[in-house]
N, C-alpha and C. Protein backbone atom coordinates (compact mmCIF):
# COMPACT_ATOMS: atom_id res chain seq x y z
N UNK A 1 -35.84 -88.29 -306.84
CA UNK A 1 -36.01 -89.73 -306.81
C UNK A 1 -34.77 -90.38 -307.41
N UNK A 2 -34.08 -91.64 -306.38
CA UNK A 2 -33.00 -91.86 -307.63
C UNK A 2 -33.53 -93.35 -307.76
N UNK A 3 -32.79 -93.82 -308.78
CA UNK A 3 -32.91 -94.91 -309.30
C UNK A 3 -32.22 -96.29 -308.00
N UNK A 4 -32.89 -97.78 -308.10
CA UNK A 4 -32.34 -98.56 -307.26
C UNK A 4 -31.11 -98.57 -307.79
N UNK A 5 -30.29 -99.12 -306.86
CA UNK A 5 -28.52 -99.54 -307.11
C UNK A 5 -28.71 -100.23 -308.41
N UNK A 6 -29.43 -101.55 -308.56
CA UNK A 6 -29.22 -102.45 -309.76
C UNK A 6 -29.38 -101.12 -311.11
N UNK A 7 -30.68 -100.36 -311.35
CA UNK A 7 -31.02 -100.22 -312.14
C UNK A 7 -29.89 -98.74 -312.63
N UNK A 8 -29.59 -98.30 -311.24
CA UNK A 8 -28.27 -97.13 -311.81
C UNK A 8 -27.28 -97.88 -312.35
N UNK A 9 -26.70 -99.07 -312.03
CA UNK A 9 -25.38 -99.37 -312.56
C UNK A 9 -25.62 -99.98 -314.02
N UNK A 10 -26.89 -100.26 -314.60
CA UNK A 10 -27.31 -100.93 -315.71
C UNK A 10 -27.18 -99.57 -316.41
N UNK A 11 -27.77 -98.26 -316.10
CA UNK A 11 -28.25 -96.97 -316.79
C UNK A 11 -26.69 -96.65 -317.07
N UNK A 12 -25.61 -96.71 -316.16
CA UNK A 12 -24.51 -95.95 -316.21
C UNK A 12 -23.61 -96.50 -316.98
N UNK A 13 -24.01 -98.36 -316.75
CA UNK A 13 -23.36 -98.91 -318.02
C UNK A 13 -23.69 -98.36 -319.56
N UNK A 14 -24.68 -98.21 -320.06
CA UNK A 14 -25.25 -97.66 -321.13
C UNK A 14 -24.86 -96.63 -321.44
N UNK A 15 -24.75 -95.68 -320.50
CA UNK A 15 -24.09 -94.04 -320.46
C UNK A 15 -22.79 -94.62 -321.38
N UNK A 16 -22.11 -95.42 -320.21
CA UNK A 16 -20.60 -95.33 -320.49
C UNK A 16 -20.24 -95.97 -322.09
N UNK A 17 -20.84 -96.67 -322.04
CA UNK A 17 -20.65 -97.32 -323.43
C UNK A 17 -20.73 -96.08 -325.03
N UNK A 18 -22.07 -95.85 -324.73
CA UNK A 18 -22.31 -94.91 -325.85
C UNK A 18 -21.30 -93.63 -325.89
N UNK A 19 -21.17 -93.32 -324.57
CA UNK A 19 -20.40 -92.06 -324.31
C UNK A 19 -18.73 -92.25 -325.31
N UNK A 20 -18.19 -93.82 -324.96
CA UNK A 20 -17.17 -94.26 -324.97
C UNK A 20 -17.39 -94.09 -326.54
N UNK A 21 -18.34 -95.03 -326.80
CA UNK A 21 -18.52 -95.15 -328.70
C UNK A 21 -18.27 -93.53 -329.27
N UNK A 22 -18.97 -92.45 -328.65
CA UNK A 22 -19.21 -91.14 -329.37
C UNK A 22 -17.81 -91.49 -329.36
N UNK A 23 -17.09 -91.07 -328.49
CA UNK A 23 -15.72 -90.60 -328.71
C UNK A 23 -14.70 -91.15 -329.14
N UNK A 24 -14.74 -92.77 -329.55
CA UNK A 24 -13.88 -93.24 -330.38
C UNK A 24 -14.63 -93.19 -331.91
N UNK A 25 -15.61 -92.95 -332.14
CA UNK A 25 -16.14 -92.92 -333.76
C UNK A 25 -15.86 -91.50 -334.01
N UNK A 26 -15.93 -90.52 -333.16
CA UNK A 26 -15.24 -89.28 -333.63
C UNK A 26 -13.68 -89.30 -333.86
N UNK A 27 -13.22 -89.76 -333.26
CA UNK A 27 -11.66 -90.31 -333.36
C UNK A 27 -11.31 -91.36 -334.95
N UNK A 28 -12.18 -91.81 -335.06
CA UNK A 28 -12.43 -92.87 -336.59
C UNK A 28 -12.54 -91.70 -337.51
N UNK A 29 -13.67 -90.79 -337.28
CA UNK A 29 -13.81 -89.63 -338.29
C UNK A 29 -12.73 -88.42 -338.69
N UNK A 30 -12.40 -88.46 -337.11
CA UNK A 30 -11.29 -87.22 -337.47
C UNK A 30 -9.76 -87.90 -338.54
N UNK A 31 -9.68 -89.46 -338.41
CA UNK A 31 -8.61 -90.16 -339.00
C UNK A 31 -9.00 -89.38 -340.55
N UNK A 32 -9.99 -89.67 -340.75
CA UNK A 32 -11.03 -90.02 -342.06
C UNK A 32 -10.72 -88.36 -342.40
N UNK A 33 -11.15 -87.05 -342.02
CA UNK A 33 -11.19 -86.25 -341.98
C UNK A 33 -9.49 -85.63 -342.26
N UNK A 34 -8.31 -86.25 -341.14
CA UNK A 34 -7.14 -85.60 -341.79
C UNK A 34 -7.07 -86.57 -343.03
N UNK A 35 -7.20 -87.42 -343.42
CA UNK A 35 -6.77 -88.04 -344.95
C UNK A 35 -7.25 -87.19 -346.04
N UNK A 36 -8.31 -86.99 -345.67
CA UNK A 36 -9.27 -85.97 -347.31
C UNK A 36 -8.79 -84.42 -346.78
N UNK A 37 -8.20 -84.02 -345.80
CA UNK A 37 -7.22 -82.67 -345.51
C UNK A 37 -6.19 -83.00 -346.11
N UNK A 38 -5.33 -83.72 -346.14
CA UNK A 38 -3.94 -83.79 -346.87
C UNK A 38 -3.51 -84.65 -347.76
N UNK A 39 -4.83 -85.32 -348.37
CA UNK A 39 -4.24 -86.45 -349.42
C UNK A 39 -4.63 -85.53 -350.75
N UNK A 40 -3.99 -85.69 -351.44
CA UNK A 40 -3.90 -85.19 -353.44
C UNK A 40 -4.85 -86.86 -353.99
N UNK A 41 -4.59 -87.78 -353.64
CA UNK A 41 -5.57 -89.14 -354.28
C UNK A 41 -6.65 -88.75 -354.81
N UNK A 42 -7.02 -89.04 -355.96
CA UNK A 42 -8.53 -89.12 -356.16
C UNK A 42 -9.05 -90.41 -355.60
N UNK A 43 -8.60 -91.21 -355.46
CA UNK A 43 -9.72 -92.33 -354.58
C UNK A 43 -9.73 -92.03 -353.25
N UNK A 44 -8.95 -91.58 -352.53
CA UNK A 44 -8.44 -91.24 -350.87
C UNK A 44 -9.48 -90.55 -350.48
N UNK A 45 -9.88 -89.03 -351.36
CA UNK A 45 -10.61 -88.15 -351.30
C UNK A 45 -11.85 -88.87 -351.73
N UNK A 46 -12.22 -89.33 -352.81
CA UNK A 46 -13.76 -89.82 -352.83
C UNK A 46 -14.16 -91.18 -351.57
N UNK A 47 -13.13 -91.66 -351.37
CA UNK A 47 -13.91 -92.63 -350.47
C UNK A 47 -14.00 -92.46 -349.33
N UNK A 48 -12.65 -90.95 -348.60
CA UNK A 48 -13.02 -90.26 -347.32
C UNK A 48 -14.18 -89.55 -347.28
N UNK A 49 -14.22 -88.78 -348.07
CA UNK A 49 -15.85 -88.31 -348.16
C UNK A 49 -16.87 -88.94 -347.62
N UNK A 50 -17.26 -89.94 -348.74
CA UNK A 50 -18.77 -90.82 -348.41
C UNK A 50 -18.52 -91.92 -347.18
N UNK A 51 -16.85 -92.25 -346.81
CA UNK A 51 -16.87 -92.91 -345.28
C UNK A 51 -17.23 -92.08 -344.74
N UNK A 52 -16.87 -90.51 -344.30
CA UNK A 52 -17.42 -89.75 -343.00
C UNK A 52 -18.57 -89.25 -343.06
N UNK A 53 -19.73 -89.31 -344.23
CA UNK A 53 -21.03 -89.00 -344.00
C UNK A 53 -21.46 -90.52 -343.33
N UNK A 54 -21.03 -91.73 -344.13
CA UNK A 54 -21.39 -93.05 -343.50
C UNK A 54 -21.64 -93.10 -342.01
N UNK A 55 -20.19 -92.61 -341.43
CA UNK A 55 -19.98 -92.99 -339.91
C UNK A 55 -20.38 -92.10 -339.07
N UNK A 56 -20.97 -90.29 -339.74
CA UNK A 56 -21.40 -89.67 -339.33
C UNK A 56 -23.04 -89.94 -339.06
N UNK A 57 -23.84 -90.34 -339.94
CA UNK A 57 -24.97 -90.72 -340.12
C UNK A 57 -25.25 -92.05 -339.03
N UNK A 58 -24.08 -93.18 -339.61
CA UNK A 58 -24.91 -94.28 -338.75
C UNK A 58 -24.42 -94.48 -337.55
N UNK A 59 -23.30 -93.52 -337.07
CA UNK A 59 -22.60 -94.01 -335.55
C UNK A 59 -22.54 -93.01 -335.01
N UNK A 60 -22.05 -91.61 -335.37
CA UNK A 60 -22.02 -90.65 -334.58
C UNK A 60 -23.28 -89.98 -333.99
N UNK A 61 -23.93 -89.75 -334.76
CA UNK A 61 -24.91 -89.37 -335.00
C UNK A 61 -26.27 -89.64 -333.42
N UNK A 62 -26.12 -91.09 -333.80
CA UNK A 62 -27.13 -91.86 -333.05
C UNK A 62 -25.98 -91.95 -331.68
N UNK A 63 -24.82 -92.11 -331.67
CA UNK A 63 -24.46 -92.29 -330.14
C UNK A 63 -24.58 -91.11 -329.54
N UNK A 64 -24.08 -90.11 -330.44
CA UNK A 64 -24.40 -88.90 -329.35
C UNK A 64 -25.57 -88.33 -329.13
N UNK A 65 -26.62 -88.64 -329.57
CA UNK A 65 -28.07 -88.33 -328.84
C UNK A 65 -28.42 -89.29 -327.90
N UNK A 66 -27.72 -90.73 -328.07
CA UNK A 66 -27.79 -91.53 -326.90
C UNK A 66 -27.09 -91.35 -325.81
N UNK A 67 -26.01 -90.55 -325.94
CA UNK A 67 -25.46 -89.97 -325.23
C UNK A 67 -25.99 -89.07 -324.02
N UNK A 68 -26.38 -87.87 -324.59
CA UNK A 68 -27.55 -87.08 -324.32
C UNK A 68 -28.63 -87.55 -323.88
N UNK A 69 -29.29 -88.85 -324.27
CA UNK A 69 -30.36 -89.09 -323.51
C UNK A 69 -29.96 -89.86 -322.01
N UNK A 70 -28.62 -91.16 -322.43
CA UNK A 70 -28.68 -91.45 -321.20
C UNK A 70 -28.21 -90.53 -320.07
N UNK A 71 -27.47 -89.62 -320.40
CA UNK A 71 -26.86 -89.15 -319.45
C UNK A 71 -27.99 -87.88 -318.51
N UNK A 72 -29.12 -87.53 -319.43
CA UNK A 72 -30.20 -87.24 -318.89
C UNK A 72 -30.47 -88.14 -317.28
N UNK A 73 -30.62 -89.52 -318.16
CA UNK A 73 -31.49 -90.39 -317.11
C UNK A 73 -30.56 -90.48 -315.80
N UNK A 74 -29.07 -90.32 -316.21
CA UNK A 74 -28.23 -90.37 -315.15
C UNK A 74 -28.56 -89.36 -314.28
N UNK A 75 -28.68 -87.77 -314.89
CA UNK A 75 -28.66 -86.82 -313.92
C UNK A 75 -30.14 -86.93 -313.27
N UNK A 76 -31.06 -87.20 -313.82
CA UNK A 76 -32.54 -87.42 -312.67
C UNK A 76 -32.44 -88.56 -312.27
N UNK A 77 -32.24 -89.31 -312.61
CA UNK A 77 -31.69 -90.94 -311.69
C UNK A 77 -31.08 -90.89 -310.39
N UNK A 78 -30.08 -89.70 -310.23
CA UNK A 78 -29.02 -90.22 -308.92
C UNK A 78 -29.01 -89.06 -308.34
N UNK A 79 -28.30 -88.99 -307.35
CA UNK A 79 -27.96 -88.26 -306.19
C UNK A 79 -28.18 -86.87 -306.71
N UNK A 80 -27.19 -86.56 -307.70
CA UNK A 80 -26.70 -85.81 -308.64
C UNK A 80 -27.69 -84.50 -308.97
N UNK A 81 -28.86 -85.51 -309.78
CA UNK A 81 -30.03 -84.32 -309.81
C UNK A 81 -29.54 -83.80 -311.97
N UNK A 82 -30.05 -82.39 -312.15
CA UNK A 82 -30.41 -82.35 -313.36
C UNK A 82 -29.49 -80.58 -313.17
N UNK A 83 -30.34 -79.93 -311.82
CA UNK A 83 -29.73 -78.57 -311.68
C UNK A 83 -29.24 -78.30 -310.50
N UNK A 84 -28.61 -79.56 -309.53
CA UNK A 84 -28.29 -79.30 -308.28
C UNK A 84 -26.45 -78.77 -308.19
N UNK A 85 -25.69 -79.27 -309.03
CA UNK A 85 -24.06 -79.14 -309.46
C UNK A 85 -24.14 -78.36 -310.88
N UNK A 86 -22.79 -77.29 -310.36
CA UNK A 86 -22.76 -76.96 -311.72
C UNK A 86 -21.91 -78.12 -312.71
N UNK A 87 -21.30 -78.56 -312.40
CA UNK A 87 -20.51 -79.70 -313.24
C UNK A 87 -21.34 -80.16 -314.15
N UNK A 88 -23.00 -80.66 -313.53
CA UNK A 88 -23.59 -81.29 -314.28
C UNK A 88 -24.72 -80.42 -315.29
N UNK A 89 -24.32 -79.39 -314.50
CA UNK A 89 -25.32 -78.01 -316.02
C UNK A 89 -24.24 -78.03 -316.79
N UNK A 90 -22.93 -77.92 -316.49
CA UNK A 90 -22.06 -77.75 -317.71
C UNK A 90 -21.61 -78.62 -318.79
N UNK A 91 -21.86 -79.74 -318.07
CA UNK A 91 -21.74 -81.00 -319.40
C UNK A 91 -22.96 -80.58 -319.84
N UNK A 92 -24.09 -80.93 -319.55
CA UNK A 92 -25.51 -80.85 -320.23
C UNK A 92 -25.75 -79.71 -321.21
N UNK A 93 -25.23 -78.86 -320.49
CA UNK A 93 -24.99 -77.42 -321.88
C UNK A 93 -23.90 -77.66 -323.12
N UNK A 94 -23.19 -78.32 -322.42
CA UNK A 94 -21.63 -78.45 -323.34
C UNK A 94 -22.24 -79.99 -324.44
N UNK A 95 -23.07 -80.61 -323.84
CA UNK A 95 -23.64 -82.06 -324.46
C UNK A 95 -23.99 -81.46 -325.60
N UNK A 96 -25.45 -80.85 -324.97
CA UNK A 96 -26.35 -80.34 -325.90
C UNK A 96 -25.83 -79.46 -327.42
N UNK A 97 -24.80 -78.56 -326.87
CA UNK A 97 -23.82 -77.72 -328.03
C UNK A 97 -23.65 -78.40 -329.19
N UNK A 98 -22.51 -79.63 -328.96
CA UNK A 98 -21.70 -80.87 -329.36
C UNK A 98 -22.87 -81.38 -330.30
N UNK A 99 -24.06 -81.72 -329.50
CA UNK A 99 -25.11 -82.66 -330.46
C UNK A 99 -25.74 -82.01 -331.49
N UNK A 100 -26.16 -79.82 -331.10
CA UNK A 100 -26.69 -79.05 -332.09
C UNK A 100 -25.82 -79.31 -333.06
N UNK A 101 -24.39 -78.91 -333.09
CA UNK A 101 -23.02 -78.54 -333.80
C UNK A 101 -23.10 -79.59 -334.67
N UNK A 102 -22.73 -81.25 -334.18
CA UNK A 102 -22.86 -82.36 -334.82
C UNK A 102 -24.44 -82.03 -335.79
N UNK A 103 -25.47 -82.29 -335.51
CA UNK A 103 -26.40 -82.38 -336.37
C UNK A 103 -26.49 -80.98 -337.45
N UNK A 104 -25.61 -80.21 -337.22
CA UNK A 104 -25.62 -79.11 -338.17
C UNK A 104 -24.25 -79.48 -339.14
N UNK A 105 -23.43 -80.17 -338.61
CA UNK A 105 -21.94 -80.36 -339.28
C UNK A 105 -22.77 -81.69 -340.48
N UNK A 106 -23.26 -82.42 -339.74
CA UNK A 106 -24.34 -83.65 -340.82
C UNK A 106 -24.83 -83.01 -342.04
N UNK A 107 -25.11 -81.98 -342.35
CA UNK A 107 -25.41 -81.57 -343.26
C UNK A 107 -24.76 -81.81 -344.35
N UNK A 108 -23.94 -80.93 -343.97
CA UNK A 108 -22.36 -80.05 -344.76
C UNK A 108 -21.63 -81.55 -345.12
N UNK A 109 -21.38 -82.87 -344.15
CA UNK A 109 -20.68 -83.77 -344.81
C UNK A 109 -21.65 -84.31 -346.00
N UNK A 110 -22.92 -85.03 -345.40
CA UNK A 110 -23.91 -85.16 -346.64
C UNK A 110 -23.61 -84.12 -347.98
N UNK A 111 -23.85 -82.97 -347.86
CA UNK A 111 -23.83 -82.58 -348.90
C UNK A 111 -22.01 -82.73 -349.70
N UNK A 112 -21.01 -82.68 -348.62
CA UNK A 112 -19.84 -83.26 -349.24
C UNK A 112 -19.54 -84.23 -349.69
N UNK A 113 -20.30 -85.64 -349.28
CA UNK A 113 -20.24 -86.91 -349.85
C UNK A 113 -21.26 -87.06 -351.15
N UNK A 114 -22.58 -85.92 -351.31
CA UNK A 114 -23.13 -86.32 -353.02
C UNK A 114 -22.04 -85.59 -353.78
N UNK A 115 -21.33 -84.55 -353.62
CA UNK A 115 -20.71 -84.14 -354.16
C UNK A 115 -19.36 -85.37 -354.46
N UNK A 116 -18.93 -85.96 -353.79
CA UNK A 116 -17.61 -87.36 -353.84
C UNK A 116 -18.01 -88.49 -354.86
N UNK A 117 -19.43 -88.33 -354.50
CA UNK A 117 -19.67 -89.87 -355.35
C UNK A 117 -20.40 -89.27 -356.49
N UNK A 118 -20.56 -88.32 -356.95
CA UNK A 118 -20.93 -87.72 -358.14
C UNK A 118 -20.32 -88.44 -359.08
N UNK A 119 -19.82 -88.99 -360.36
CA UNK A 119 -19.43 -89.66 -361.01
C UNK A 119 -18.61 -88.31 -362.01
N UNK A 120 -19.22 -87.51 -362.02
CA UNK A 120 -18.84 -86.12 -362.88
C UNK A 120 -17.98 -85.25 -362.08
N UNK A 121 -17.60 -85.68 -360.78
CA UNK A 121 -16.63 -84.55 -360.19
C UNK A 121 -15.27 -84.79 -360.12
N UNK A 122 -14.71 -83.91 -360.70
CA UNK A 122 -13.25 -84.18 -361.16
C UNK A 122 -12.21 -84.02 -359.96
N UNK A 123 -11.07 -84.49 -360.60
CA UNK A 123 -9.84 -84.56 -358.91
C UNK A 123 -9.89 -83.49 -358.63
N UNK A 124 -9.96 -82.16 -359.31
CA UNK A 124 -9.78 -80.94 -358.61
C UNK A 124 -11.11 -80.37 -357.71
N UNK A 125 -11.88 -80.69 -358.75
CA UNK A 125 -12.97 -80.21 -357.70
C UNK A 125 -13.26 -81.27 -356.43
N UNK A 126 -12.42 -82.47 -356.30
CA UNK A 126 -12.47 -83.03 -355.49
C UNK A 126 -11.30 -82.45 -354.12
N UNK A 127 -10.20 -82.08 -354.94
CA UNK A 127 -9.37 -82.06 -353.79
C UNK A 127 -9.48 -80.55 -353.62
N UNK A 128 -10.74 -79.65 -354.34
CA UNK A 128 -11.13 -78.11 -353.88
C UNK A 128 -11.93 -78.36 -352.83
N UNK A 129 -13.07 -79.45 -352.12
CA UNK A 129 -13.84 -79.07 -351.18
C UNK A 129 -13.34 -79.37 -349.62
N UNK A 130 -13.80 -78.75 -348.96
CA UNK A 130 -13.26 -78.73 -347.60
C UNK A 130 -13.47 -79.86 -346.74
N UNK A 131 -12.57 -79.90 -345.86
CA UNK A 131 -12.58 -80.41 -344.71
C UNK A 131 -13.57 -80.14 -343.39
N UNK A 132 -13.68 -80.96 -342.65
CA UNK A 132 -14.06 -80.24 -341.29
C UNK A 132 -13.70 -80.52 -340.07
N UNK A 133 -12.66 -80.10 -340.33
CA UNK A 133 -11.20 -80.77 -339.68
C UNK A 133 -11.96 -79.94 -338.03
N UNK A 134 -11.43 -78.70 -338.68
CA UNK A 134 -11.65 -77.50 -337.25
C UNK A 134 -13.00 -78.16 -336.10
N UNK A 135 -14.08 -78.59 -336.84
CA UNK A 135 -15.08 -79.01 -335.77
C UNK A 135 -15.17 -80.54 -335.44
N UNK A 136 -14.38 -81.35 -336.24
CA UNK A 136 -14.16 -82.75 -335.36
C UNK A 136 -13.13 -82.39 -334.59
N UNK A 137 -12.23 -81.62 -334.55
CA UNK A 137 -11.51 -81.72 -333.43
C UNK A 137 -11.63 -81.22 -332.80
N UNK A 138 -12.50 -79.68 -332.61
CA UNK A 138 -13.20 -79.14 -331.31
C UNK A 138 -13.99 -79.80 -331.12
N UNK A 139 -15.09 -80.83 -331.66
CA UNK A 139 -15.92 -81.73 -331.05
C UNK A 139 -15.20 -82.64 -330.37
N UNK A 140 -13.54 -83.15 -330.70
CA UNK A 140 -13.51 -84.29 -329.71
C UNK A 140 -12.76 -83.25 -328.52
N UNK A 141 -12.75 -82.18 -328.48
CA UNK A 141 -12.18 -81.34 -327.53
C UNK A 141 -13.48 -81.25 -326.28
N UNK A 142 -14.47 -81.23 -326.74
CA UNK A 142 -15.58 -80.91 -326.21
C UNK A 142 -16.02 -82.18 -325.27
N UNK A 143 -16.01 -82.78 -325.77
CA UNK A 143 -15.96 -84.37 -325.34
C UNK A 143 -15.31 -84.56 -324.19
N UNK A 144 -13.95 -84.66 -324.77
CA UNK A 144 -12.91 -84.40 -323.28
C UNK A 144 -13.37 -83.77 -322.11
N UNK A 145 -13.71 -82.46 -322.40
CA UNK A 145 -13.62 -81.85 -321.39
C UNK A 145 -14.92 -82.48 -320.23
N UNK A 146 -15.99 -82.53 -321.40
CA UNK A 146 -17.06 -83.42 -321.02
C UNK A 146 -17.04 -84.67 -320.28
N UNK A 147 -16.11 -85.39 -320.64
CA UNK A 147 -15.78 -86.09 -319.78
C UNK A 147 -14.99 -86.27 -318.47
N UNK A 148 -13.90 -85.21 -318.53
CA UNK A 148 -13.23 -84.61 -316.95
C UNK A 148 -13.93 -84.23 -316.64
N UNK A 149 -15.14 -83.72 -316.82
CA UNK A 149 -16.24 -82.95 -315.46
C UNK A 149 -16.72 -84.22 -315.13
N UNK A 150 -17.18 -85.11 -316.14
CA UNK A 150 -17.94 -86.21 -314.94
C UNK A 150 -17.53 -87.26 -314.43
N UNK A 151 -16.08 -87.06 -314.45
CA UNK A 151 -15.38 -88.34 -313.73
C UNK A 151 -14.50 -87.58 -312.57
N UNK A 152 -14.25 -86.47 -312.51
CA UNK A 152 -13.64 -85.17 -311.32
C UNK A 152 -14.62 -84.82 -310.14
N UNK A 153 -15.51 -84.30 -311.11
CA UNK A 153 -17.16 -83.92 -310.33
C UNK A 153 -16.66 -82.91 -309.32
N UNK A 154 -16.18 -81.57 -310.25
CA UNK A 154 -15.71 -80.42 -309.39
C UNK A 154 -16.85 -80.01 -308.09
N UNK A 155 -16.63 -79.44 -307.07
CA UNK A 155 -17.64 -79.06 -306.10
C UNK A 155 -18.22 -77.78 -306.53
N UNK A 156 -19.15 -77.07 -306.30
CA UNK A 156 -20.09 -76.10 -306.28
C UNK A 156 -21.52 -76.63 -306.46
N UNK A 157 -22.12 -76.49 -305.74
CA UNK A 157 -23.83 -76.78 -305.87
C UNK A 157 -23.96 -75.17 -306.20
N UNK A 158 -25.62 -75.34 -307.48
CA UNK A 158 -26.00 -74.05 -307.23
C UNK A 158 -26.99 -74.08 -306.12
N UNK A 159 -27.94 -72.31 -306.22
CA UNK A 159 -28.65 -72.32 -305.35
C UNK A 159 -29.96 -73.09 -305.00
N UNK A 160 -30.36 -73.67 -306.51
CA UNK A 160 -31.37 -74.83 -305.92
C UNK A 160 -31.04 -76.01 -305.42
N UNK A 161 -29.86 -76.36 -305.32
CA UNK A 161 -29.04 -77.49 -305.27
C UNK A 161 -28.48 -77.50 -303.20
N UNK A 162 -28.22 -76.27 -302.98
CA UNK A 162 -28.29 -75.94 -301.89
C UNK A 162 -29.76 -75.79 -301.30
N UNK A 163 -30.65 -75.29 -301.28
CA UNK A 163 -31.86 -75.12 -301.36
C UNK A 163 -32.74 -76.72 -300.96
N UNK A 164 -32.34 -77.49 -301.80
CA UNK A 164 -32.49 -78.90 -301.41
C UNK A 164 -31.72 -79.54 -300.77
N UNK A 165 -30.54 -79.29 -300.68
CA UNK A 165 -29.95 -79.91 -299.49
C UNK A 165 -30.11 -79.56 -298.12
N UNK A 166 -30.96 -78.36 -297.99
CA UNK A 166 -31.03 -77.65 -296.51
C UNK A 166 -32.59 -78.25 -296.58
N UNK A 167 -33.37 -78.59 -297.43
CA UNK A 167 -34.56 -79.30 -297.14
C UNK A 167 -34.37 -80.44 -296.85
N UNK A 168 -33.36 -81.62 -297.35
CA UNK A 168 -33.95 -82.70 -296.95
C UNK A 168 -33.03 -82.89 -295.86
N UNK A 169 -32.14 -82.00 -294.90
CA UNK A 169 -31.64 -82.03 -293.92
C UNK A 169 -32.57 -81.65 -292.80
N UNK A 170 -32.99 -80.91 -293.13
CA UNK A 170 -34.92 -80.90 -291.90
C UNK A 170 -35.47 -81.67 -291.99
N UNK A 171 -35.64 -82.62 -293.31
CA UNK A 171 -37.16 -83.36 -293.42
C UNK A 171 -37.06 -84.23 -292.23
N UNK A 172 -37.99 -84.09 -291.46
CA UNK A 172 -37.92 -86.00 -290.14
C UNK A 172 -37.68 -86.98 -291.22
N UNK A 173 -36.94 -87.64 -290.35
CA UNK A 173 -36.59 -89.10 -291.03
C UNK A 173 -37.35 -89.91 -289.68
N UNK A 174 -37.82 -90.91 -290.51
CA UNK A 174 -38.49 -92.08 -289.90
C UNK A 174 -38.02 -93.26 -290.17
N UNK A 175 -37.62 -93.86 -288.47
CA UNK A 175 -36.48 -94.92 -288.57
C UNK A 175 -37.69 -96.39 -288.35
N UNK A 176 -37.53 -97.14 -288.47
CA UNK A 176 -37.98 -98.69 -287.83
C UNK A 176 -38.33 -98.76 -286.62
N UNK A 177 -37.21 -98.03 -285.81
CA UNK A 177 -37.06 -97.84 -284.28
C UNK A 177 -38.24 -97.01 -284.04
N UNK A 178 -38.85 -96.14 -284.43
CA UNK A 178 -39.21 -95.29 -283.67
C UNK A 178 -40.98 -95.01 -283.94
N UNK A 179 -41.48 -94.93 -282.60
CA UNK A 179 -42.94 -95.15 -282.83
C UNK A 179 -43.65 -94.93 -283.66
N UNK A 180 -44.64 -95.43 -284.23
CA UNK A 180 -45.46 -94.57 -285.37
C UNK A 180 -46.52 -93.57 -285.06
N UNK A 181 -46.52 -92.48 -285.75
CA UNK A 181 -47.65 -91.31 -285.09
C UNK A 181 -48.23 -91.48 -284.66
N UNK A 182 -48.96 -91.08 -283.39
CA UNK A 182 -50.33 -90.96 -282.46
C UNK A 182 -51.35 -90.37 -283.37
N UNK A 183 -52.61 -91.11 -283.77
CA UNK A 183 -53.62 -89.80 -284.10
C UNK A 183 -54.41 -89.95 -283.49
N UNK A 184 -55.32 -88.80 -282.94
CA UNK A 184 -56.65 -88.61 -281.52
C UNK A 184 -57.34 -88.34 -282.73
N UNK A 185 -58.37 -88.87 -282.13
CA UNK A 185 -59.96 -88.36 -283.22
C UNK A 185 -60.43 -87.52 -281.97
């Protein structure tokens, strides 16, 4: 079933937006993320901290499950389908990764930001805790790629995807033109 024209281009607006937000607030974070990687500051480091649980919590967080959801509605909405292209199993797998990864990386900053705003934690033990450099930037790697699949939209259908296309190439189509069934009692 796909969605009318009006109501796909409203859904895809939504996609695009949130999609757009994930990936510039990860881009905000990763800023946030090299500063508390290479700054010696004790304020640099305490206030990168509790900014990237902030922006992790109230922006990343929520766009990329909105992410994930709209882009759901996109793939049963349209032409497209959910398991008919692999393009679109592979974002959806690659989505889903990104959003486990993210909600498991949420942790680890939370617990890095009580540790920042602790009032008792000293510059060293401030400029001893880690970064998470390595997975915002494979997350915005992930992203990317996520996004060249669905603006390329490489070819391969799988086999249910073929499977339905050889069905609704049989199904009769019924035109305006053409009589409506005879039934004999």
């Amino acid at each position: 079933m796909t969605m009318p024209p009006a109501l796909r281009r409203f859904a895809l607006t939504v996609h695009l937006i949130v999609s757009v937000g994930w990936i510039g607030a990860l881009a905000a974070y990763l800023a946030l993320d090299l500063a508390v990687t290479t700054s010696q500051s004790h304020g640099t480091l305490r206030a990168g901290y509790l900014a990237m649980e902030l922006i992790t919590l109230q922006v990343i967080v929520p766009l990329a499950v909105a992410s994930l959801l709209t882009g759901l509605v996109m793939a049963l909405g349209t032409k497209w389908g959910l398991f008919r292209h692999y393009w679109v199993i592979i974002s959806l797998l690659l989505t889903v990764f990104a959003v486990l990864v993210l909600l498991s990386e949420a942790r680890v900053v939370s617990a890095l930001a009580a540790v920042a705003g602790d009032p008792g934690t000293s510059p060293d033990d401030l400029r001893a805790l880690p970064g998470t450099l390595v997975h915002s930037m494979g997350g915005l790697v992930v992203l990317f790629v996520v996004t060249v699949l669905n603006i390329y939209k490489p070819r391969g259908m799988t086999r249910y995807g073929q499977r339905r296309l050889r069905e609704q190439r049989r199904a009769p189509t019924r035109t305006e033109d053409s009589d409506p069934p005879v039934h004999v009692s």
